[in-house]
Protein backbone atom coordinates (compact mmCIF):
# COMPACT_ATOMS: atom_id res chain seq x y z
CA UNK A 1 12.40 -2.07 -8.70
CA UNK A 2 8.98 -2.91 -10.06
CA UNK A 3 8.72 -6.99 -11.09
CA UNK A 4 9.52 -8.25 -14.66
CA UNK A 5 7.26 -11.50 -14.15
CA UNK A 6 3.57 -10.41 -14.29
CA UNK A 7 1.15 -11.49 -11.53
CA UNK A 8 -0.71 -14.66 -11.91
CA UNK A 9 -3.85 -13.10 -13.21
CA UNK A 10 -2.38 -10.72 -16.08
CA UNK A 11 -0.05 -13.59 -16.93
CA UNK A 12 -3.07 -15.58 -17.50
CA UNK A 13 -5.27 -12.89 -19.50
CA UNK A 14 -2.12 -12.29 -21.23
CA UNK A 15 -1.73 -16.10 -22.95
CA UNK A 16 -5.12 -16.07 -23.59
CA UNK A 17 -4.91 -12.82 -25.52
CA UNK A 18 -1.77 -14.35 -27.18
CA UNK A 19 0.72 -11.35 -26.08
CA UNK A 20 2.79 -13.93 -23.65
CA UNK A 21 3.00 -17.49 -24.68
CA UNK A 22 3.87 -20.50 -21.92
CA UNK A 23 7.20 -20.68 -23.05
CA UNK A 24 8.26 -16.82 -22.88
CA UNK A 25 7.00 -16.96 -18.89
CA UNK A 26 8.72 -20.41 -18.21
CA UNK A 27 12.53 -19.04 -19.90
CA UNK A 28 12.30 -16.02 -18.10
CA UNK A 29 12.16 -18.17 -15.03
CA UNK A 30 14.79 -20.52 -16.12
CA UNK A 31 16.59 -17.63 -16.95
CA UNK A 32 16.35 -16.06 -13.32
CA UNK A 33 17.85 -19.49 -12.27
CA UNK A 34 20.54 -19.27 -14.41
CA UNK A 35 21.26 -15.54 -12.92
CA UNK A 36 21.03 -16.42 -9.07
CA UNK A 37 21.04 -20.05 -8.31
CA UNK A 38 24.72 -20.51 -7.99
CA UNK A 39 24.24 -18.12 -5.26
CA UNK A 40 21.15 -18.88 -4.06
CA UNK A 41 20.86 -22.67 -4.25
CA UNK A 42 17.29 -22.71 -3.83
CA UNK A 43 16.28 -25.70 -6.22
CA UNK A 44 16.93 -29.52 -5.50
CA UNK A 45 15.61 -30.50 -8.65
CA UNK A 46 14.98 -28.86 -11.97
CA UNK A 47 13.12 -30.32 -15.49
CA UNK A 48 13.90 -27.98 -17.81
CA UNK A 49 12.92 -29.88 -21.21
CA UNK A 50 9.80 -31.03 -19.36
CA UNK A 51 8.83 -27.62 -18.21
CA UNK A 52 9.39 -26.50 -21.56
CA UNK A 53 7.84 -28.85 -23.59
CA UNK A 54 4.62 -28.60 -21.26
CA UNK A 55 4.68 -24.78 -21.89
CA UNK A 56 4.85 -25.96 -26.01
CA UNK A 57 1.80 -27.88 -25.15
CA UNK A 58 -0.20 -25.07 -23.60
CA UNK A 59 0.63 -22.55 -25.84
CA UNK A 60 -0.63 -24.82 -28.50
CA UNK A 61 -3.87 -24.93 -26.32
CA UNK A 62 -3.96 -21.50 -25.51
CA UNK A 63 -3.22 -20.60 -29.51
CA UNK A 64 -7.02 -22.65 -30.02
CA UNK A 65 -8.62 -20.57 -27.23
CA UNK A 66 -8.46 -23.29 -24.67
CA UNK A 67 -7.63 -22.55 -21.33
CA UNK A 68 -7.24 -25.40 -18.95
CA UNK A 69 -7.81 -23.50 -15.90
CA UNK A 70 -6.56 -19.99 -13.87
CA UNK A 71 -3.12 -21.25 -13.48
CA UNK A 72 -2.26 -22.02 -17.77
CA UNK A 73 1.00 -21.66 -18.20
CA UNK A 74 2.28 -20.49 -14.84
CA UNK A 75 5.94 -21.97 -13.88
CA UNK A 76 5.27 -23.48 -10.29
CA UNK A 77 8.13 -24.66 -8.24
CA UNK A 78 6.92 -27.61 -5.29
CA UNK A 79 8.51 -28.14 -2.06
CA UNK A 80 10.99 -31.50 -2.17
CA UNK A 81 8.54 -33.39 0.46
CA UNK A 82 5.92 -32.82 -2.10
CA UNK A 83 5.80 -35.65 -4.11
CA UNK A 84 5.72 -34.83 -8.27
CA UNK A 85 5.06 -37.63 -10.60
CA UNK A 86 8.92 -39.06 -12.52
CA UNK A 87 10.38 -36.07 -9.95
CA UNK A 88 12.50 -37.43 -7.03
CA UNK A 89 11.35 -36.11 -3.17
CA UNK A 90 14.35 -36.02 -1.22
CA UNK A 91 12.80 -34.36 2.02
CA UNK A 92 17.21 -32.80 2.20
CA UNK A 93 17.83 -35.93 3.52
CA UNK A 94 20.47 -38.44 1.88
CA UNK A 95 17.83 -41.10 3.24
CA UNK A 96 15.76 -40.59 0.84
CA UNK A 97 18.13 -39.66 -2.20
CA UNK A 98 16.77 -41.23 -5.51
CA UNK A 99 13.51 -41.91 -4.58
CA UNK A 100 11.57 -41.01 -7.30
CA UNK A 101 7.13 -40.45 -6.94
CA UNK A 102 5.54 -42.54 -9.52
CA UNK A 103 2.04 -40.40 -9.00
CA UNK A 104 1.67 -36.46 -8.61
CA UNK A 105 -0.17 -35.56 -4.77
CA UNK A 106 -3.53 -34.31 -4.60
CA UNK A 107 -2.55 -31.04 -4.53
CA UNK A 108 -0.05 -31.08 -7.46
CA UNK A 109 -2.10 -32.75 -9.31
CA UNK A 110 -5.03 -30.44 -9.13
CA UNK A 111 -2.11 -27.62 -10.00
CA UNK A 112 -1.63 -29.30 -13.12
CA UNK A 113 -5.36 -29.55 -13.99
CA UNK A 114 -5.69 -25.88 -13.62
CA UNK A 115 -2.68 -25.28 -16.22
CA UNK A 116 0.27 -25.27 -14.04
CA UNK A 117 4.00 -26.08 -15.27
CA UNK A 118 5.94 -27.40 -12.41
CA UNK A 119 9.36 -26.31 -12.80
CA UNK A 120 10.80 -28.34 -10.28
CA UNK A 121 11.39 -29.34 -6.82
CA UNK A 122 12.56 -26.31 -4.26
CA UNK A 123 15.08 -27.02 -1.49
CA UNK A 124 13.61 -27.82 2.25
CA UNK A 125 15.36 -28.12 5.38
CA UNK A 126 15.99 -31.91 6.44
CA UNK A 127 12.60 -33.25 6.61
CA UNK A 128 11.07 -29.80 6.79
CA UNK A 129 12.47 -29.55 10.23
CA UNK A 130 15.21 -27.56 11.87
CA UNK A 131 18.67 -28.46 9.79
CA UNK A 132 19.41 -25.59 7.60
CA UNK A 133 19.37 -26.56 3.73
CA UNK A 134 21.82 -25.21 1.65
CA UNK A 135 19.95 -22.27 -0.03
CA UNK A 136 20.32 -18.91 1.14
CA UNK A 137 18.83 -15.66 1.63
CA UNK A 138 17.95 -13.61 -1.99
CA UNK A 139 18.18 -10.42 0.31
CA UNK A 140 21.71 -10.90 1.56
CA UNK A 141 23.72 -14.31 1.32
CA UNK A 142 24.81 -13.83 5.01
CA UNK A 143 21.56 -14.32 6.47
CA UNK A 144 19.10 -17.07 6.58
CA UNK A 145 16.64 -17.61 4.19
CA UNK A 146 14.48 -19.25 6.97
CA UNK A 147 13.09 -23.02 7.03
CA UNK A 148 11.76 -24.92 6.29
CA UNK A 149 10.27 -23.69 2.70
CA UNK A 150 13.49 -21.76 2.35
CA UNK A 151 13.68 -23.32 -1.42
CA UNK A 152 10.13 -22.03 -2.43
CA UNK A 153 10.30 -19.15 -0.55
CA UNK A 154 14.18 -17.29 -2.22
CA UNK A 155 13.01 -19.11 -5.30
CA UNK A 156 9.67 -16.78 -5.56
CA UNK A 157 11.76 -13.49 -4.07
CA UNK A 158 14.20 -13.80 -7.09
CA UNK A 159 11.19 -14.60 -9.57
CA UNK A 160 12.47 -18.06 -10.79
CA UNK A 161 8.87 -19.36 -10.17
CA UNK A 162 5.53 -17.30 -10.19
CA UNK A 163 4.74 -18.94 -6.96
CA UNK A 164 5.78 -21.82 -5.14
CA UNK A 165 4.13 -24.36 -2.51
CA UNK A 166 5.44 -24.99 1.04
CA UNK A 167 4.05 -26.52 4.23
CA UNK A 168 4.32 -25.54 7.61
CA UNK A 169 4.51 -27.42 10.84
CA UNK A 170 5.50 -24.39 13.19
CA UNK A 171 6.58 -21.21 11.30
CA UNK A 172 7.88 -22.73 7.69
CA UNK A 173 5.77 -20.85 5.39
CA UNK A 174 5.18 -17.23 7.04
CA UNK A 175 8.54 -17.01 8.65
CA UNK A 176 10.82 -17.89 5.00
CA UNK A 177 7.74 -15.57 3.18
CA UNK A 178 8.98 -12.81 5.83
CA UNK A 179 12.21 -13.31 5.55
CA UNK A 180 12.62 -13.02 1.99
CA UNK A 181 10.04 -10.72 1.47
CA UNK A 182 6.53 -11.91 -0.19
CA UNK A 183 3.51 -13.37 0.29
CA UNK A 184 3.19 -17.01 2.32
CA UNK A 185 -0.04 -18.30 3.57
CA UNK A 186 -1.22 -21.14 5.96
CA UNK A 187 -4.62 -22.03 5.01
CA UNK A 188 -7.50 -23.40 7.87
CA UNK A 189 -5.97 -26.97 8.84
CA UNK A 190 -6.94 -29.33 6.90
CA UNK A 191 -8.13 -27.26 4.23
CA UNK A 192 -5.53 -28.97 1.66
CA UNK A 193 -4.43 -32.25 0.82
CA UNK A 194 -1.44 -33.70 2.64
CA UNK A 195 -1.73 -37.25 0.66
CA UNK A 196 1.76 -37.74 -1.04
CA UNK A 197 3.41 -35.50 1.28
CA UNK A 198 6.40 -36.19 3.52
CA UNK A 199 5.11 -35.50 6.92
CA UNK A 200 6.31 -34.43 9.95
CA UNK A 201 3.00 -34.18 12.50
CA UNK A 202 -0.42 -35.31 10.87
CA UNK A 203 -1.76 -32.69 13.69
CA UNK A 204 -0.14 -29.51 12.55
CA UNK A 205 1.07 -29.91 9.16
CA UNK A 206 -0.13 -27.39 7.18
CA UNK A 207 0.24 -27.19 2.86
CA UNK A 208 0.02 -23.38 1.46
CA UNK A 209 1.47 -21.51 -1.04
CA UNK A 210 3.63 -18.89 -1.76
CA UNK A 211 3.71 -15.87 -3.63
CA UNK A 212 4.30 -12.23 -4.66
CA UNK A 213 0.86 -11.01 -4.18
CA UNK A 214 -2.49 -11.86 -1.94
CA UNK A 215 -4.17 -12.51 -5.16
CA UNK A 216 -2.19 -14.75 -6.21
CA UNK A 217 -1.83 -16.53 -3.49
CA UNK A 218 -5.68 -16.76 -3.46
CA UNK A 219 -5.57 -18.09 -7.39
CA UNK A 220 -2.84 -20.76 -6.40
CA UNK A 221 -4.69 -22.47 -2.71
CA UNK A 222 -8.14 -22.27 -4.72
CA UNK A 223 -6.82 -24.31 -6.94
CA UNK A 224 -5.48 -26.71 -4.83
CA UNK A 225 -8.53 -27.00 -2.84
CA UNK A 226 -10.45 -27.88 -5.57
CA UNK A 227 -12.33 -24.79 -6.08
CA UNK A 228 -12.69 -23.13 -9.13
CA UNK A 229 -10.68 -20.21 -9.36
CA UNK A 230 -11.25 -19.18 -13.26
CA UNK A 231 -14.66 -17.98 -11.21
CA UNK A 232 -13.88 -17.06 -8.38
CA UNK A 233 -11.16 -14.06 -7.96
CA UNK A 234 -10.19 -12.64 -5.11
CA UNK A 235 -13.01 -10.11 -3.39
CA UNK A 236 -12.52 -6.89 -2.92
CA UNK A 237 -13.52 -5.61 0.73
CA UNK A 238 -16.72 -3.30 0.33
CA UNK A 239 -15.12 -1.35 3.24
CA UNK A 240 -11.54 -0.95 5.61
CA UNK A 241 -11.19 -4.04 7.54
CA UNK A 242 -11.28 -3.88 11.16
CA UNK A 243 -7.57 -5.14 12.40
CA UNK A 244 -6.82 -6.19 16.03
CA UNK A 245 -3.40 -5.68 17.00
CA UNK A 246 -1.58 -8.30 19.29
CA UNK A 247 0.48 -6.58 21.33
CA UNK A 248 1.23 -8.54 23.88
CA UNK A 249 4.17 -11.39 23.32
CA UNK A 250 3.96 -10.36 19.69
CA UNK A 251 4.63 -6.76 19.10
CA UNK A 252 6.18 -6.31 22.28
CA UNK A 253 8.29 -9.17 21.93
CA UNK A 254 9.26 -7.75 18.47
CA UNK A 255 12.74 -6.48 18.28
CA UNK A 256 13.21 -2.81 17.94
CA UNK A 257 13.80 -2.76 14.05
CA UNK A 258 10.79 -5.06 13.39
CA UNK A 259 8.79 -3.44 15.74
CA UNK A 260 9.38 -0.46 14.02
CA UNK A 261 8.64 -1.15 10.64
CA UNK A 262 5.09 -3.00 11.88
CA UNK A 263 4.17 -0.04 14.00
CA UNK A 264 4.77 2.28 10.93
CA UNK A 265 2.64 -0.39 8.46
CA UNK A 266 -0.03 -0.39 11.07
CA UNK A 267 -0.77 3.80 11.24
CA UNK A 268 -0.15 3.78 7.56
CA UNK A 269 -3.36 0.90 7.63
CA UNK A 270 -5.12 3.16 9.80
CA UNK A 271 -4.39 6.22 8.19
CA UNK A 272 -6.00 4.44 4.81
CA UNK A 273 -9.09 3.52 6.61
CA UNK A 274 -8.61 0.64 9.05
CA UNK A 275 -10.60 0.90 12.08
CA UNK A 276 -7.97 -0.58 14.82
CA UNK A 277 -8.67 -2.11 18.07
CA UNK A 278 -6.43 -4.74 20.57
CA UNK A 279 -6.89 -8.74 20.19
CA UNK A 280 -6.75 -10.20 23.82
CA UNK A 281 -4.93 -13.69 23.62
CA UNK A 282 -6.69 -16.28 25.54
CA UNK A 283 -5.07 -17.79 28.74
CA UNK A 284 -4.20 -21.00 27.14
CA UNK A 285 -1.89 -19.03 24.77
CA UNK A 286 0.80 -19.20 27.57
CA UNK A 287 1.26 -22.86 27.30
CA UNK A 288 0.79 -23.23 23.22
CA UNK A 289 4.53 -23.21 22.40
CA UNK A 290 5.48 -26.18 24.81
CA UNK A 291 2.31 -28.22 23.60
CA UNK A 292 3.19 -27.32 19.93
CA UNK A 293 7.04 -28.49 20.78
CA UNK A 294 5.46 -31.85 22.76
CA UNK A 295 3.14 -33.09 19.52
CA UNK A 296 5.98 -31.88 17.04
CA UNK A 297 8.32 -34.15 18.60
CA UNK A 298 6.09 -37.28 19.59
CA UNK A 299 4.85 -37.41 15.90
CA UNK A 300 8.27 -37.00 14.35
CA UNK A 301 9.34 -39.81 16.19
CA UNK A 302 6.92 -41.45 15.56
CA UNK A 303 6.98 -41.24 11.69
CA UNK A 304 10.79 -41.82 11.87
CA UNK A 305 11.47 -43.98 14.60
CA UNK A 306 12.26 -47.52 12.55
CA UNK A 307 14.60 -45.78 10.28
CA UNK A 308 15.94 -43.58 13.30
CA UNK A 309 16.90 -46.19 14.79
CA UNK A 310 18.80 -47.95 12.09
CA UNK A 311 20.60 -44.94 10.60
CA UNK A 312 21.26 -42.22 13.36
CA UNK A 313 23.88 -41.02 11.82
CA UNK A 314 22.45 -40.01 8.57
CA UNK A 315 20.12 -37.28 10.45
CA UNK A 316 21.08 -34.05 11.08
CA UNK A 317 21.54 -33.09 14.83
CA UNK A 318 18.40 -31.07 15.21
CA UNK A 319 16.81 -33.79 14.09
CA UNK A 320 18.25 -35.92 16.53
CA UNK A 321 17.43 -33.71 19.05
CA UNK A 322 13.98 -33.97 17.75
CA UNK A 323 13.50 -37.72 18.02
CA UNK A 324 15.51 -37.75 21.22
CA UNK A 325 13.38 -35.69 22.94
CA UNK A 326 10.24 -37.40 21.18
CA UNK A 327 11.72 -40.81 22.44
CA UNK A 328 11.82 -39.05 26.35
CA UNK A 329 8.61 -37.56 26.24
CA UNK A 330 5.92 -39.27 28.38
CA UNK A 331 2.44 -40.41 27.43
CA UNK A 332 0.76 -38.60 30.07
CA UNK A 333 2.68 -35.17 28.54
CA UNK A 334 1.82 -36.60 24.77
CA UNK A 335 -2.13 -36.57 25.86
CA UNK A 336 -2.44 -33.68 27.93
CA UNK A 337 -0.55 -31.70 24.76
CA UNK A 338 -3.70 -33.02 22.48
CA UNK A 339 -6.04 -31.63 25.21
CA UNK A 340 -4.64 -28.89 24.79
CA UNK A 341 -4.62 -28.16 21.08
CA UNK A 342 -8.08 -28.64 21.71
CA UNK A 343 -8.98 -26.40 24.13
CA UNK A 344 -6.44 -23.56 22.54
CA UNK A 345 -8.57 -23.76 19.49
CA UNK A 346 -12.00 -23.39 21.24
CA UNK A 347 -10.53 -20.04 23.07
CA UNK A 348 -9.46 -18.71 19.78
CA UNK A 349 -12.69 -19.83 18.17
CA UNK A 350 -14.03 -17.57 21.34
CA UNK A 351 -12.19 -14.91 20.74
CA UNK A 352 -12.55 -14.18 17.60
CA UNK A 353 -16.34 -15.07 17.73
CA UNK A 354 -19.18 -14.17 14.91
CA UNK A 355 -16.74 -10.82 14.36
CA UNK A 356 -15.14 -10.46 11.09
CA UNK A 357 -11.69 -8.75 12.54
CA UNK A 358 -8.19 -9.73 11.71
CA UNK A 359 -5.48 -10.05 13.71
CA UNK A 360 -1.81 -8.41 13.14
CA UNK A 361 0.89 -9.16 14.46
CA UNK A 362 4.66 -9.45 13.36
CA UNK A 363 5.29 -12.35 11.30
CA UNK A 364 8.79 -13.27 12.93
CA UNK A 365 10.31 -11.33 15.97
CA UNK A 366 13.59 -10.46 14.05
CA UNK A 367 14.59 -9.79 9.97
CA UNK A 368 16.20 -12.40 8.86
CA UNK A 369 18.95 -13.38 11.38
CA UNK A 370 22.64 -13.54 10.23
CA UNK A 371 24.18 -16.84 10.02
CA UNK A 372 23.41 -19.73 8.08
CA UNK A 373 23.33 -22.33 10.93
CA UNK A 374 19.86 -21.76 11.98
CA UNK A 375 16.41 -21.32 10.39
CA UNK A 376 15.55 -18.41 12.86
CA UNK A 377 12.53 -18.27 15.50
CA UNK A 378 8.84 -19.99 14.85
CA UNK A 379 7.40 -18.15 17.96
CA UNK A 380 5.02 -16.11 16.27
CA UNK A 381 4.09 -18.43 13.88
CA UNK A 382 3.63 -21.60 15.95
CA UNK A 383 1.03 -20.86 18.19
CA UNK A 384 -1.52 -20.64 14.94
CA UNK A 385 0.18 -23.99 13.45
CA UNK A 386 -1.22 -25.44 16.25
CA UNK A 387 -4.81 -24.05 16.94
CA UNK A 388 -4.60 -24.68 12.75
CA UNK A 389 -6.46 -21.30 12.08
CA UNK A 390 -5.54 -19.29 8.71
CA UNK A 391 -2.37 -17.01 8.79
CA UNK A 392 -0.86 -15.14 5.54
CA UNK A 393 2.30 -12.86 5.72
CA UNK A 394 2.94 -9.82 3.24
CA UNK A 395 5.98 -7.70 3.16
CA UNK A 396 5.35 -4.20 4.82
CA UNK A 397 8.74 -2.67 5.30
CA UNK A 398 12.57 -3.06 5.23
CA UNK A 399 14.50 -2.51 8.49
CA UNK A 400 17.88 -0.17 7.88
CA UNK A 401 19.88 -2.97 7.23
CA UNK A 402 17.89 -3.90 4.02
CA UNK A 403 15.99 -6.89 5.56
CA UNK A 404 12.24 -7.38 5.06
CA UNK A 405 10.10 -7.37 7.44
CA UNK A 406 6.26 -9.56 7.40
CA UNK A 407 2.44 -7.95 8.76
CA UNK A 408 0.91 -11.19 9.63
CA UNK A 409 -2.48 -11.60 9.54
CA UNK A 410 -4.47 -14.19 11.38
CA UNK A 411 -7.91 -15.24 11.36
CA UNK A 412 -10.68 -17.72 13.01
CA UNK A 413 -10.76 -21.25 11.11
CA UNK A 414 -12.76 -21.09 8.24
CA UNK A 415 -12.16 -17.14 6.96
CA UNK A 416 -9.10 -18.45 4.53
CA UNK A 417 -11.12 -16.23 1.72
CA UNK A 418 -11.49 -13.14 4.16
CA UNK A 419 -7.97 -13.27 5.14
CA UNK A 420 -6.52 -13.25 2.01
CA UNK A 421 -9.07 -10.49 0.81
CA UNK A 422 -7.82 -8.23 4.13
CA UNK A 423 -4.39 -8.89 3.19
CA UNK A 424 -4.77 -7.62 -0.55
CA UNK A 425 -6.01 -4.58 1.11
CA UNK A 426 -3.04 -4.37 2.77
CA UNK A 427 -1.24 -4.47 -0.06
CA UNK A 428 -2.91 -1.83 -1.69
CA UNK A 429 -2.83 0.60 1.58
CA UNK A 430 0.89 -0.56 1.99
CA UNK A 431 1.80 -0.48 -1.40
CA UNK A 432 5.50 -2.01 -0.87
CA UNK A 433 7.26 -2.04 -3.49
CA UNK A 434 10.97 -3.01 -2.99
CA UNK A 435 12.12 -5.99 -4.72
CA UNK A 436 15.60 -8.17 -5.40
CA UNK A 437 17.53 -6.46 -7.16
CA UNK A 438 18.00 -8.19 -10.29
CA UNK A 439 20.37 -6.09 -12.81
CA UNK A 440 20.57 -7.47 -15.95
CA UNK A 441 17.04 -9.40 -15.88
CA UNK A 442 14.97 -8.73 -19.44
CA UNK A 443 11.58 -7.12 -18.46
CA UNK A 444 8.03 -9.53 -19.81
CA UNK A 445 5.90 -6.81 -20.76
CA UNK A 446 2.42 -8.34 -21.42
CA UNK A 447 1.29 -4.80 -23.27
CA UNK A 448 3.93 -5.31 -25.57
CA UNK A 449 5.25 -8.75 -25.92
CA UNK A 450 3.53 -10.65 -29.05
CA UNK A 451 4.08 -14.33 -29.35
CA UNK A 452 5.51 -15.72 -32.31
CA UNK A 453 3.02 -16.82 -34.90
């Protein structure tokens, strides 16, 4: 089923041209809420007379031939650990219920500049860590949506935002992208903001965005890193990419219905032009998940230790588990687990080298698992949370069972551009095209929707 909401960019061209006003795009995402969020739960907070009364406000703008910037009059939805100005952030924790931001982040802010209309606040696992929130898969209700950006993540799949922002400490922006099947990308670390942002490790938290498409995830981080996307689109490769595939740990540790689906996506790259080789992991791979679980822990205690300690019983039991082990964990273990994030990074840097290839892998070892008490594995995702290079997931496939399935793409730190260029090509070459179903939804049609005079 082809989408009724139209990328970012034709959106855009579209209100400028006056065939789509603000306030048509922003009801046909309230609307989509209306259809599936009973079901879906993937909103903790919603502003409809806001939203709509910003999208009044632009389409006055736009009606004058002023554009504030490449995101005018897109309906955004922002992770609840994202703090939005007169919006409460929650973090899914009754902790923090009713406290409301008095000043937008960095990052939201900068959304704003550029045009945005922030819908609302998407639902996150407690404290973006490991305790399921309450929204569920778009695909099928019986599986999980993933965590922690499980929120932004169903809430892009079923179209009630044009794109959505996350953040990911191990796997919570390519593995609920995968799952739910779009677009999720981890920028370089420290590439965005994380001011006004309920953290859990100031050494692998990551803020990115997610989408439907590679370009618009491109339109949405430019924007939040400051750069000017109105003039700077998305390039097009002048050639086919070179892609190394991991096989080792990754596709081989695939299951047999994901490993399927990739190892069709990847001859249908090849087919289209990609030149393929193998990606050697370095040695200090092996020990990347145990140093990603020893800072994850350490620094969520740390960050939650006072309140921990006062109010156990208000945290989930992952997250107890979390700060237990934190609490347990040695300082000799903490430090050697920072040397080692170091050095990981340098033998990526290494491998990668001066060479412009990409790397593929799965984006998750399974489809979404059944079973809402889990968020499902990080494995393939943490390893690149914590040498903090650029990762992006598109949909490539759906396993028989009707799940999607995620090409990850991975690059050295710095490419963030590249990537997301490869990835569009990837797109094109792929050209996946399955969506929600959606009965009932009224198609936007740009080429023939006129806004009212």
């Amino acid at each position: 089923m082809e989408s009724n909401l139209p990328d970012i960019a034709t959106a855009v061209e579209s209100i400028r041209r006056g065939r789509v006003t603000p306030r048509q795009l922003v009801e046909h995402c309230l609307g989509q809420i209306d259809r599936w969020e009973d079901c879906t739960r993937a909103w903790a907070h919603l502003d409809r007379q806001r939203a709509l009364a910003e999208a009044d406000r632009l389409g006055e703008l736009a009606s004058r031939d002023h554009l504030l910037g490449a995101l005018h009059g897109i309906p955004i939805g922002v992770k609840d650990i994202i703090d939005v100005s007169g919006m409460a952030t929650e973090a899914g924790s009754p902790l923090l219920k009713g406290r409301v931001a008095t000043e937008d982040a960095p990052v939201v802010a900068r959304l704003r500049a550029a045009g945005a209309i922030i819908l609302g606040k998407t639902v996150t696992t407690e404290f973006a860590c490991f305790d399921p929130g309450p929204t569920r898969n778009p695909w099928n209700p019986e599986h999980t949506p993933g965590g922690s950006s499980s929120g932004s993540a169903a809430a892009v799949a079923l179209e009630m935002c044009a794109a959505a922002i996350g953040s990911q400490t191990g796997g919570s922006i390519i593995r609920p992208a995968a799952y739910c099947g779009v677009g999720g990308f981890k920028p370089t670390f420290g590439r965005l903001d994380t001011d006004g942002v309920v953290l859990v490790s100031p050494r692998l938290d990551h803020v990115g965005p997610l989408a439907r498409t590679a370009a618009d995830l491109w339109t949405t981080f430019a924007v939040m890193a400051g750069l000017d996307a109105s003039d700077r689109p998305l390039p097009e490769l002048p050639e086919p990419p070179t892609l190394a595939v991991i096989d080792d740990f990754f596709l081989q540790g695939a299951d047999a219905a994901v490993r399927g689906v990739l190892t069709a996506a990847i001859d249908a790259l090849a087919q289209a032009g990609a030149t393929l080789r193998g990606f050697r992991l370095p040695e200090s791979f092996g020990l990347a998940l145990s140093m990603h679980a020893c800072l994850m822990a350490v620094d969520a205690t740390e960050a939650h230790l006072q309140t921990f300690l006062a109010h156990r019983a208000a945290y989930g039991p992952r997250m107890q588990m979390l700060i237990d082990e934190g609490l347990t964990t040695l300082a000799v273990d903490y430090a050697l687990a920072l040397r080692h994030q170091e050095r990981f990074r340098r033998d990526l840097a290494a491998c990668f080298g001066d060479d412009p290839v990409i790397a593929v892998a799965p984006a998750t070892p399974t489809a979404a698992p059944r079973g809402l008490d889990s968020t499902g594995d990080p494995r393939f995702n943490s390893p690149w949370s914590l040498a903090g290079t650029p990762a992006v997931t598109i949909p490539c496939g759906l396993t028989a069972d009707g799940l999607p399935c995620g090409l990850q793409l991975i690059a050295r730190h710095g490419q963030d551009q590249r990537l997301l260029s490869v990835a569009a090509w990837c797109e094109r070459a792929l050209a996946f095209a399955a969506r929600v179903p959606a009965p009932g939804a009224t198609p936007l049609d740009p080429a023939t929707s006129r806004a009212e005079p």
